[in-house]
C-alpha atoms as a PDB file:
ATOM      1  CA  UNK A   1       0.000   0.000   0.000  1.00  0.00           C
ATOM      2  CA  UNK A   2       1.615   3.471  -0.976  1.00  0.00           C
ATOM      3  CA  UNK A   3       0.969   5.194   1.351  1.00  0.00           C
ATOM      4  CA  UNK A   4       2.786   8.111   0.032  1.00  0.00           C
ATOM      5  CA  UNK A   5       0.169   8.553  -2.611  1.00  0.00           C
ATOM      6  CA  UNK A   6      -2.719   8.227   0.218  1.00  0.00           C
ATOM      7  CA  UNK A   7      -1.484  11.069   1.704  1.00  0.00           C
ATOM      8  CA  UNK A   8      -1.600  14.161   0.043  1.00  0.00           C
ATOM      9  CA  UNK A   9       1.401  16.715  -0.108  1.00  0.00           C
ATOM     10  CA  UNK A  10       0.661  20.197   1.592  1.00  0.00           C
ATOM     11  CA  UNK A  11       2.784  22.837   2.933  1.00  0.00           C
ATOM     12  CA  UNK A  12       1.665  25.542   5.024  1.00  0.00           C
ATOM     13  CA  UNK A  13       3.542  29.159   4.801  1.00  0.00           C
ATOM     14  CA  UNK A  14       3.323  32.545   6.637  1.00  0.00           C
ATOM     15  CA  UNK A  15       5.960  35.325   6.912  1.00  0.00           C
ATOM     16  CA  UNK A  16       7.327  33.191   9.892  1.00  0.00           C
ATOM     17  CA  UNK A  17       7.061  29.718   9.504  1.00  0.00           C
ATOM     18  CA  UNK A  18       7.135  27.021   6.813  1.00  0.00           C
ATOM     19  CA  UNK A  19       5.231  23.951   7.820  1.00  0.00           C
ATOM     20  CA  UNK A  20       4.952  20.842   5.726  1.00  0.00           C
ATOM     21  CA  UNK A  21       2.099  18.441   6.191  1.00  0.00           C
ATOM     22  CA  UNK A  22       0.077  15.353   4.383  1.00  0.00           C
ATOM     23  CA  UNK A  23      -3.023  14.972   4.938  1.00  0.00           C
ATOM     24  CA  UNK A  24      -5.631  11.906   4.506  1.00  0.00           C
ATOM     25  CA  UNK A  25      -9.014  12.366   2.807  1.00  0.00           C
ATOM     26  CA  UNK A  26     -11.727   9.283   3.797  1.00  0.00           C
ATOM     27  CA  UNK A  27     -14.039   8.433   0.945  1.00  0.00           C
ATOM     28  CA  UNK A  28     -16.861  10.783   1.854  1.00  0.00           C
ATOM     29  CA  UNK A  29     -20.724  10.602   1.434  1.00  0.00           C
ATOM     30  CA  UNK A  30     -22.855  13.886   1.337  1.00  0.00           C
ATOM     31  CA  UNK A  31     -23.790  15.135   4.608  1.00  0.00           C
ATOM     32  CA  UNK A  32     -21.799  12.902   6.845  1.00  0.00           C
ATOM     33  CA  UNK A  33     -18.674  14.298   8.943  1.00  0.00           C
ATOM     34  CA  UNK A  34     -15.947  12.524   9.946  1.00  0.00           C
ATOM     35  CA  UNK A  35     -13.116  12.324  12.908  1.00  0.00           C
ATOM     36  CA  UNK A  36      -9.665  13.472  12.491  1.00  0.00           C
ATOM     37  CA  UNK A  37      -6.563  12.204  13.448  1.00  0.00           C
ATOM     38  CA  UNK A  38      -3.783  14.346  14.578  1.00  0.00           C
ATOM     39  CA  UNK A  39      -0.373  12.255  14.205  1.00  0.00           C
ATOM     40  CA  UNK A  40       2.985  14.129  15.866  1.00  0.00           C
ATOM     41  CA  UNK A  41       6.127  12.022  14.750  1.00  0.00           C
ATOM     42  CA  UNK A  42       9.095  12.172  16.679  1.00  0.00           C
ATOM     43  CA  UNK A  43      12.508  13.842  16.620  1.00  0.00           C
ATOM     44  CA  UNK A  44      13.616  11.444  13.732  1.00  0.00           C
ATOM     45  CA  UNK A  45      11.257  12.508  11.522  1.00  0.00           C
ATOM     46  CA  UNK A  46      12.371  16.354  11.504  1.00  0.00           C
ATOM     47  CA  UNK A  47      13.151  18.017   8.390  1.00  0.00           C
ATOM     48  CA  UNK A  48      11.668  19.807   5.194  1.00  0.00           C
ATOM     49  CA  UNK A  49      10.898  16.149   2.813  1.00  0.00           C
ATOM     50  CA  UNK A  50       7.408  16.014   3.923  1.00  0.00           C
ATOM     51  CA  UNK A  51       7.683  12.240   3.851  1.00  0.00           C
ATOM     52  CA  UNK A  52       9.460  10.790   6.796  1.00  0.00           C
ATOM     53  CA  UNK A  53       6.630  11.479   9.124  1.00  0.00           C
ATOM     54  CA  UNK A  54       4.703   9.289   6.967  1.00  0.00           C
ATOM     55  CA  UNK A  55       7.375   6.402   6.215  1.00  0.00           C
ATOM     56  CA  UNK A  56       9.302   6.108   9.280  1.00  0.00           C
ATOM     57  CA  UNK A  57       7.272   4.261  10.914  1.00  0.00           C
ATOM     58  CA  UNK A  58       2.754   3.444  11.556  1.00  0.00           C
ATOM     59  CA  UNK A  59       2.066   6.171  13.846  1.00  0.00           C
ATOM     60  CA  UNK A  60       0.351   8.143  10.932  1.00  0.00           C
ATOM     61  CA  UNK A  61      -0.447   5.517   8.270  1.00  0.00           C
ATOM     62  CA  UNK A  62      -2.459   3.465  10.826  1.00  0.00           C
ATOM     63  CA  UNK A  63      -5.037   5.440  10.538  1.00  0.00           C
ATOM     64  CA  UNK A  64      -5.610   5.501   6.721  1.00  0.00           C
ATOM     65  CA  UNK A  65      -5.554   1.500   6.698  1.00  0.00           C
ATOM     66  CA  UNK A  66      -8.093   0.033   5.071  1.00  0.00           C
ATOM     67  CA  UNK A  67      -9.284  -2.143   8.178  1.00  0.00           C
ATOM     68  CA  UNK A  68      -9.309   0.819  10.185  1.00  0.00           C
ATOM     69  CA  UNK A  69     -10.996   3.233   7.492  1.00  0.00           C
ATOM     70  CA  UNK A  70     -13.268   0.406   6.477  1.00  0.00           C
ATOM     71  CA  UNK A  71     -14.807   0.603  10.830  1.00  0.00           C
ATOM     72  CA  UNK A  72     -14.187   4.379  10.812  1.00  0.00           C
ATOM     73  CA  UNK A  73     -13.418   6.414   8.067  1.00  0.00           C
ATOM     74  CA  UNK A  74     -11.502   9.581   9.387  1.00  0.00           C
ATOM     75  CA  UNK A  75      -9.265  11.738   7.922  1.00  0.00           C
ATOM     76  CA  UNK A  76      -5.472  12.257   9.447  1.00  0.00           C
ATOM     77  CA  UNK A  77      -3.172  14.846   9.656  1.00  0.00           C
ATOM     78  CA  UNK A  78       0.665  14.804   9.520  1.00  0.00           C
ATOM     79  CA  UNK A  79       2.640  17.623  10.172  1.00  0.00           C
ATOM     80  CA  UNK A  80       6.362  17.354  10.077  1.00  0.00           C
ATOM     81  CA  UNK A  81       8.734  19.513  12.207  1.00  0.00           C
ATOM     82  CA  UNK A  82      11.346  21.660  11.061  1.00  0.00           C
ATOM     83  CA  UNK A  83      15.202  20.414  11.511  1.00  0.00           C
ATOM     84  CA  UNK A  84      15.991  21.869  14.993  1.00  0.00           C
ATOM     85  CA  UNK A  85      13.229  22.345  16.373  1.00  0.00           C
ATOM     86  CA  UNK A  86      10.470  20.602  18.537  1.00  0.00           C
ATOM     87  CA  UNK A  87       6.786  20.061  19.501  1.00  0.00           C
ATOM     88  CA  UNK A  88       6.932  23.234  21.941  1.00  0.00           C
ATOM     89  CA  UNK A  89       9.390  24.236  24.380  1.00  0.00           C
ATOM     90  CA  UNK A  90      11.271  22.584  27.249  1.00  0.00           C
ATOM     91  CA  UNK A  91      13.001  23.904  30.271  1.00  0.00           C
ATOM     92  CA  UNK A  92      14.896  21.351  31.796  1.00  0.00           C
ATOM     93  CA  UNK A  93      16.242  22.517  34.743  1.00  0.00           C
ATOM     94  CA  UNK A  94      12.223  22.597  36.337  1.00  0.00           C
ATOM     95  CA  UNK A  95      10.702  20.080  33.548  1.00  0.00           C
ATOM     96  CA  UNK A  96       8.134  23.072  32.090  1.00  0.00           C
ATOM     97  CA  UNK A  97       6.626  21.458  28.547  1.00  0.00           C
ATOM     98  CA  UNK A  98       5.178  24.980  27.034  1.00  0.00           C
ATOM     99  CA  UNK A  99       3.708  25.360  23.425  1.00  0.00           C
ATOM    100  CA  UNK A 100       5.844  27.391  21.006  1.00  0.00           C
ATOM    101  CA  UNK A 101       5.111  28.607  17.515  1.00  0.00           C
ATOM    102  CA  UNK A 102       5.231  25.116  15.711  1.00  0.00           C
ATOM    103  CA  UNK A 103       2.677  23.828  17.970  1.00  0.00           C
ATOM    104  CA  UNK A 104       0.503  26.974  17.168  1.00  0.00           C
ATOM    105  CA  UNK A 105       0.835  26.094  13.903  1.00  0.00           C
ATOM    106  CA  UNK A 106      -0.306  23.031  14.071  1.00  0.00           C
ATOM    107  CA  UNK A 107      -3.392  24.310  15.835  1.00  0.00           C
ATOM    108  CA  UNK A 108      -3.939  26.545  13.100  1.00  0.00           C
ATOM    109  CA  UNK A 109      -3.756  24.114  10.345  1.00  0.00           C
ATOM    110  CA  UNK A 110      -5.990  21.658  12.507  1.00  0.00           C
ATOM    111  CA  UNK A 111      -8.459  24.381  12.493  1.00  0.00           C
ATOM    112  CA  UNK A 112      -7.979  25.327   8.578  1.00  0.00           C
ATOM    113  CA  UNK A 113      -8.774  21.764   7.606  1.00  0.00           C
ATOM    114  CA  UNK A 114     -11.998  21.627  10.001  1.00  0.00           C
ATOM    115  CA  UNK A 115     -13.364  24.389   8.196  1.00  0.00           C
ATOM    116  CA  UNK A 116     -12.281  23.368   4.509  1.00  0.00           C
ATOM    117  CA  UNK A 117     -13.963  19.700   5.130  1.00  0.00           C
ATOM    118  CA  UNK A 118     -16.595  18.013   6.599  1.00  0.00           C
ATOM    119  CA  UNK A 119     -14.782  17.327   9.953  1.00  0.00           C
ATOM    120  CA  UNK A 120     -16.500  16.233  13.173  1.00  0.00           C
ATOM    121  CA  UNK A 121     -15.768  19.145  16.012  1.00  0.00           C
ATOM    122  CA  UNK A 122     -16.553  16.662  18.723  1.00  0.00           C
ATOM    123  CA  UNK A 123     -14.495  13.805  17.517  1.00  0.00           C
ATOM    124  CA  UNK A 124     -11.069  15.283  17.169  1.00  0.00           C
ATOM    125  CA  UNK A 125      -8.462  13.242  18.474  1.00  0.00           C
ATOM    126  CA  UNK A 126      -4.408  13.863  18.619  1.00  0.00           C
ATOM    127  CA  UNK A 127      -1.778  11.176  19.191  1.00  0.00           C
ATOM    128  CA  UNK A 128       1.892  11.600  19.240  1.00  0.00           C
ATOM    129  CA  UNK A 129       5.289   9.210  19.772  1.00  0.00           C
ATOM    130  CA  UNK A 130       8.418  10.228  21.589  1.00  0.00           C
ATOM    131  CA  UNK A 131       8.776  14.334  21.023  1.00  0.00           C
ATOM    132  CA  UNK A 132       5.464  13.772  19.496  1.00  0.00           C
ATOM    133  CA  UNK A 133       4.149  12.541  22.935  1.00  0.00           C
ATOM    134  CA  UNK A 134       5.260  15.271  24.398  1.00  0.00           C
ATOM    135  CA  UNK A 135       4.398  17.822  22.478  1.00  0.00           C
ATOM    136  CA  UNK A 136       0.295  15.731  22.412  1.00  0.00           C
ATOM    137  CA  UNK A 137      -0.334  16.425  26.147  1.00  0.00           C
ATOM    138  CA  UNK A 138       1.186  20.321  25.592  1.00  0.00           C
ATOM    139  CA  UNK A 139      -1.747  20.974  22.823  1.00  0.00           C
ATOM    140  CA  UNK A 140      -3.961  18.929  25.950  1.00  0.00           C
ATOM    141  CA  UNK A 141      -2.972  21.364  28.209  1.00  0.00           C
ATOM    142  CA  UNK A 142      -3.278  24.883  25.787  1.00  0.00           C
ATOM    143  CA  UNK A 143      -6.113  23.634  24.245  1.00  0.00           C
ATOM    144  CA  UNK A 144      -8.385  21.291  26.643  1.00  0.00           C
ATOM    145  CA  UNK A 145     -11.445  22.727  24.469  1.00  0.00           C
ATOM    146  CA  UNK A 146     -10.458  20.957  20.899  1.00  0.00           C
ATOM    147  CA  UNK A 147      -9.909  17.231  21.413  1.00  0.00           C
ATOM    148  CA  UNK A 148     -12.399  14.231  22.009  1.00  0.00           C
ATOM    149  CA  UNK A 149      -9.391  12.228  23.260  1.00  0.00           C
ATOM    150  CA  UNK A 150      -5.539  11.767  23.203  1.00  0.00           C
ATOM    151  CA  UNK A 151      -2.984   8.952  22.683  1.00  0.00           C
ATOM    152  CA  UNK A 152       1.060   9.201  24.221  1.00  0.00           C
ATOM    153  CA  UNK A 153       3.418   6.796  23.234  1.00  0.00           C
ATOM    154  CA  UNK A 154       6.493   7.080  24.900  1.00  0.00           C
ATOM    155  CA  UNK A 155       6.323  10.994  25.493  1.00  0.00           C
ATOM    156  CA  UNK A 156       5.771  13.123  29.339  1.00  0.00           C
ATOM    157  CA  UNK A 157       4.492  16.561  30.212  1.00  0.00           C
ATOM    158  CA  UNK A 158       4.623  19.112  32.867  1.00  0.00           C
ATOM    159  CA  UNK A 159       2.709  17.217  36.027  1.00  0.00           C
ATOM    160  CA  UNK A 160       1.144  20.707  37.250  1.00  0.00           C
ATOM    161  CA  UNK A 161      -0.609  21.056  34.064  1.00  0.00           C
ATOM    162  CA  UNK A 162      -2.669  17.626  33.849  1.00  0.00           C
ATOM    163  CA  UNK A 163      -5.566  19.303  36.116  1.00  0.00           C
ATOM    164  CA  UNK A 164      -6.126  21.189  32.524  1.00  0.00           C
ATOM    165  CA  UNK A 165      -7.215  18.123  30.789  1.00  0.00           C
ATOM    166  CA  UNK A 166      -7.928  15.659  33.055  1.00  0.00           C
ATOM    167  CA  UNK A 167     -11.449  15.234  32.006  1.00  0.00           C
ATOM    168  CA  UNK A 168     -10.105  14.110  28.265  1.00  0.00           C
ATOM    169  CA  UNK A 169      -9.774  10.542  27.877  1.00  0.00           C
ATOM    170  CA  UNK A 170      -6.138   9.792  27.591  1.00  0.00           C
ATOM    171  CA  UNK A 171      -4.451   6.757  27.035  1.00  0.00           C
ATOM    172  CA  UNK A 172      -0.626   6.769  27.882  1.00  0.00           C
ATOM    173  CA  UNK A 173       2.006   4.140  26.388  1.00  0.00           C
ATOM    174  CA  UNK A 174       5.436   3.216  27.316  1.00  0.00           C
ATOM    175  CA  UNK A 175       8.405   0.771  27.563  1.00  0.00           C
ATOM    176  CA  UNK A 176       9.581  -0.002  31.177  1.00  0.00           C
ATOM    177  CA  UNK A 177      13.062  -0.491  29.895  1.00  0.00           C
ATOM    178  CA  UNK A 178      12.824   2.961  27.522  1.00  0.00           C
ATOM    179  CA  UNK A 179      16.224   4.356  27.194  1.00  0.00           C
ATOM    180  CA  UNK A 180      15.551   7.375  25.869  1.00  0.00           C
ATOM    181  CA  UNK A 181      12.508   8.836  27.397  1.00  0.00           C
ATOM    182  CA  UNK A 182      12.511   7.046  31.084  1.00  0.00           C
ATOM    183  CA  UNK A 183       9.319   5.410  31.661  1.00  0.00           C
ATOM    184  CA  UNK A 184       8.807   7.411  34.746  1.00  0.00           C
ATOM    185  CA  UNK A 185       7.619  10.041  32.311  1.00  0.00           C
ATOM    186  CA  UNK A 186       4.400   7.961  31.979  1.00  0.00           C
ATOM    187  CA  UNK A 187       4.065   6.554  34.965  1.00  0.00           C
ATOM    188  CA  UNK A 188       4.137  10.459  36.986  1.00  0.00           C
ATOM    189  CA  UNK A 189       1.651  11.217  34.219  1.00  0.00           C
ATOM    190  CA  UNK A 190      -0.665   8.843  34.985  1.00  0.00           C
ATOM    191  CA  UNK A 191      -0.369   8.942  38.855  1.00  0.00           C
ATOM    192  CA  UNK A 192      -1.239  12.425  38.996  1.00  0.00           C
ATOM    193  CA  UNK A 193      -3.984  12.341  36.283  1.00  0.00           C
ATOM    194  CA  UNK A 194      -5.336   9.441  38.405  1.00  0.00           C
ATOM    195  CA  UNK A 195      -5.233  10.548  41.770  1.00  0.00           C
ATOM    196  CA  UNK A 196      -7.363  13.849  40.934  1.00  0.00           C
ATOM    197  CA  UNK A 197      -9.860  11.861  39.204  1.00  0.00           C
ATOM    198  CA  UNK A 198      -8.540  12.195  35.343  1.00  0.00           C
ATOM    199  CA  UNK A 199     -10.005   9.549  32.769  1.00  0.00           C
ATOM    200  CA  UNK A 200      -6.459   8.179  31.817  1.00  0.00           C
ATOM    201  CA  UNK A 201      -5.654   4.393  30.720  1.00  0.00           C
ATOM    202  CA  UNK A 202      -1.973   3.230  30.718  1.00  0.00           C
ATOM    203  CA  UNK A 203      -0.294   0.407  28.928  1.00  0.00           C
ATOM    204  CA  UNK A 204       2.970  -0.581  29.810  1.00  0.00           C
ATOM    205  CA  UNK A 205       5.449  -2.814  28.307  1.00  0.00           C
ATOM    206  CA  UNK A 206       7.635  -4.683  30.806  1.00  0.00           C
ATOM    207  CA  UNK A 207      11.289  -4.690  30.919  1.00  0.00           C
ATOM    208  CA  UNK A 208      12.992  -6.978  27.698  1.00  0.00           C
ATOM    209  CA  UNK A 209       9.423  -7.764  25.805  1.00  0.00           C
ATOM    210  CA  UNK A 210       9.956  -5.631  23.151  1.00  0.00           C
ATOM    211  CA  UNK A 211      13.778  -6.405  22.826  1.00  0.00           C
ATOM    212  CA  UNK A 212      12.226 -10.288  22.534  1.00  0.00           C
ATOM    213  CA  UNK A 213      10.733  -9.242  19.457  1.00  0.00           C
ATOM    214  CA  UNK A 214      13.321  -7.714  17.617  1.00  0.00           C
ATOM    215  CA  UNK A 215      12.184  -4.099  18.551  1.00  0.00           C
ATOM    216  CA  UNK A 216      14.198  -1.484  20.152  1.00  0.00           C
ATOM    217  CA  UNK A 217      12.701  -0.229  24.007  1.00  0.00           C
ATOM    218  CA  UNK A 218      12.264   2.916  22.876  1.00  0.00           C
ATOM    219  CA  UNK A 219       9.787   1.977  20.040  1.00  0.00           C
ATOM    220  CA  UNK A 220       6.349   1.273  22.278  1.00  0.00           C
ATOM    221  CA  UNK A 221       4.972   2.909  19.114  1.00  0.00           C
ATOM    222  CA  UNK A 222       5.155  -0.224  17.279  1.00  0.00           C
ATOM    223  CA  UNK A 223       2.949  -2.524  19.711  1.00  0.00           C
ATOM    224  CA  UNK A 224       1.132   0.709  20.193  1.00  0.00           C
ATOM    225  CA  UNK A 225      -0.429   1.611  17.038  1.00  0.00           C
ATOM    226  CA  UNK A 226      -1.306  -2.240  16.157  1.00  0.00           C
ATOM    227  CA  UNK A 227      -3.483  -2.059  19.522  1.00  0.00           C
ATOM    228  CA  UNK A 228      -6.798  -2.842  18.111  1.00  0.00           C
ATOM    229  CA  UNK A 229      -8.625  -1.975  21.205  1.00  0.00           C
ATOM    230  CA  UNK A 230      -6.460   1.216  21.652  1.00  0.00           C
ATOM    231  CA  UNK A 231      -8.019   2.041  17.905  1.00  0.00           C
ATOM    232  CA  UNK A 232     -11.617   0.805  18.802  1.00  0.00           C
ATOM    233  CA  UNK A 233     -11.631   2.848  22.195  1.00  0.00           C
ATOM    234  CA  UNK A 234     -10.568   6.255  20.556  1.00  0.00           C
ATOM    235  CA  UNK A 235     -12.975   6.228  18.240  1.00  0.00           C
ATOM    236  CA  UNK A 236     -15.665   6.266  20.390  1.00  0.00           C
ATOM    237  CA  UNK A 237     -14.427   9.000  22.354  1.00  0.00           C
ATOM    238  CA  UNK A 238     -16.971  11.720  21.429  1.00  0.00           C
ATOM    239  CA  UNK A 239     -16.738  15.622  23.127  1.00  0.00           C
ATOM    240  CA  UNK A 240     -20.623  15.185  23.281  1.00  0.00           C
ATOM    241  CA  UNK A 241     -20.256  12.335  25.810  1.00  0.00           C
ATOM    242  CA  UNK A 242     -20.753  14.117  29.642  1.00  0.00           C
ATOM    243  CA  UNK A 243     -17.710  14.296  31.412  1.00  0.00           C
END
């Protein structure tokens, strides 16, 4: 499947930033709307090509396979970061996850394609791996208002900001024996989420099962994004539900 082709070729311009992006159109039918699906790749995937975010690995193309579009048809964005930079801002020193211009970007383009298609307002879901992750629960935290639901794979965020969407359903994912982004990451995440009453799932992969399957620790993304009841659960996530 060429995915490639599937996706179509954008690129979004200002005076201050140049954003590439494919995006995934459903087979549509008068008078329905559809989800979308927000992917953010991960710090591999930087650059200018506008295709590694699709090819490096299934966190966007999942979406747009036929199984999955054949139960819910949706369509799926994929923006790719610029060399050198990230999905918003980090401070280190007192682990602060801010947005920053990219990530405003993205927000804008998310709400260009809402208007320009027949998109669902209340099923809006974004899902990132690794910086991806990261920079998912910032656009959680700036903008609790726009998603039905989020999905972290190997990623963190700034534990005094979860009280800002702890009412979204989130499901967290992560490798015990990560070596790049510590699994404690996850784990704080979904401690504090949980213990002020957040609607948060986690999934995590214990120490050496991944390695046992050829994979590297730091790729949860790949058991991830083949969990079928991961896929079947976000789609029902709907902004109308209460919460």
């Amino acid at each position: 499947m060429n995915y490639l082709e599937m996706f179509k070729p954008f690129v979004y311009e200002d005076e201050f930033i140049t954003l590439p992006y494919r995006l995934y159109f459903p087979e549509i039918e008068n008078n329905k709307k559809y989800p979308l699906v927000v992917f953010l790749h991960g710090a591999g995937e930087r650059g200018n090509d506008n295709i590694k975010q699709i090819t490096a690995n299934g966190g966007a193309t999942v979406w747009a396979s036929s199984q999955v579009q054949q139960e819910n048809p949706c369509y799926v964005l994929a923006p790719q970061c610029p060399e050198n930079s990230w999905w918003g801002k980090y401070k280190k020193d007192d682990f602060v996850f801010e947005a920053n211009s990219i990530l405003y970007t993205v927000m804008l383009l998310i709400n260009k394609i809402s208007y320009e298609n027949p998109i669902d307002e209340n099923r809006i879901y974004i899902t990132g791996l690794s910086m991806g992750g990261f920079g998912t629960l910032i656009l959680l935290s700036e903008f609790p208002e726009k998603f039905a639901a989020g999905v972290a794979v190997c990623g963190g965020g700034d534990l005094d900001k979860v009280s800002k969407y702890k009412d979204i359903p989130i499901w967290l994912f992560h490798a015990e024996d990560d070596p790049v982004v510590p699994v404690d990451f996850s784990r704080k995440l979904f401690e504090k989420c949980r213990s002020i009453g957040g609607d948060v799932k986690y999934t995590e992969y214990q120490k050496g099962l991944l390695l046992s399957m050829g994979i590297h620790p730091h790729a949860a993304w790949e058991l991830a994004y083949k969990d079928k009841i991961m896929i079947n659960w976000l789609f029902k996530q709907n902004k109308k539900q209460e919460r």
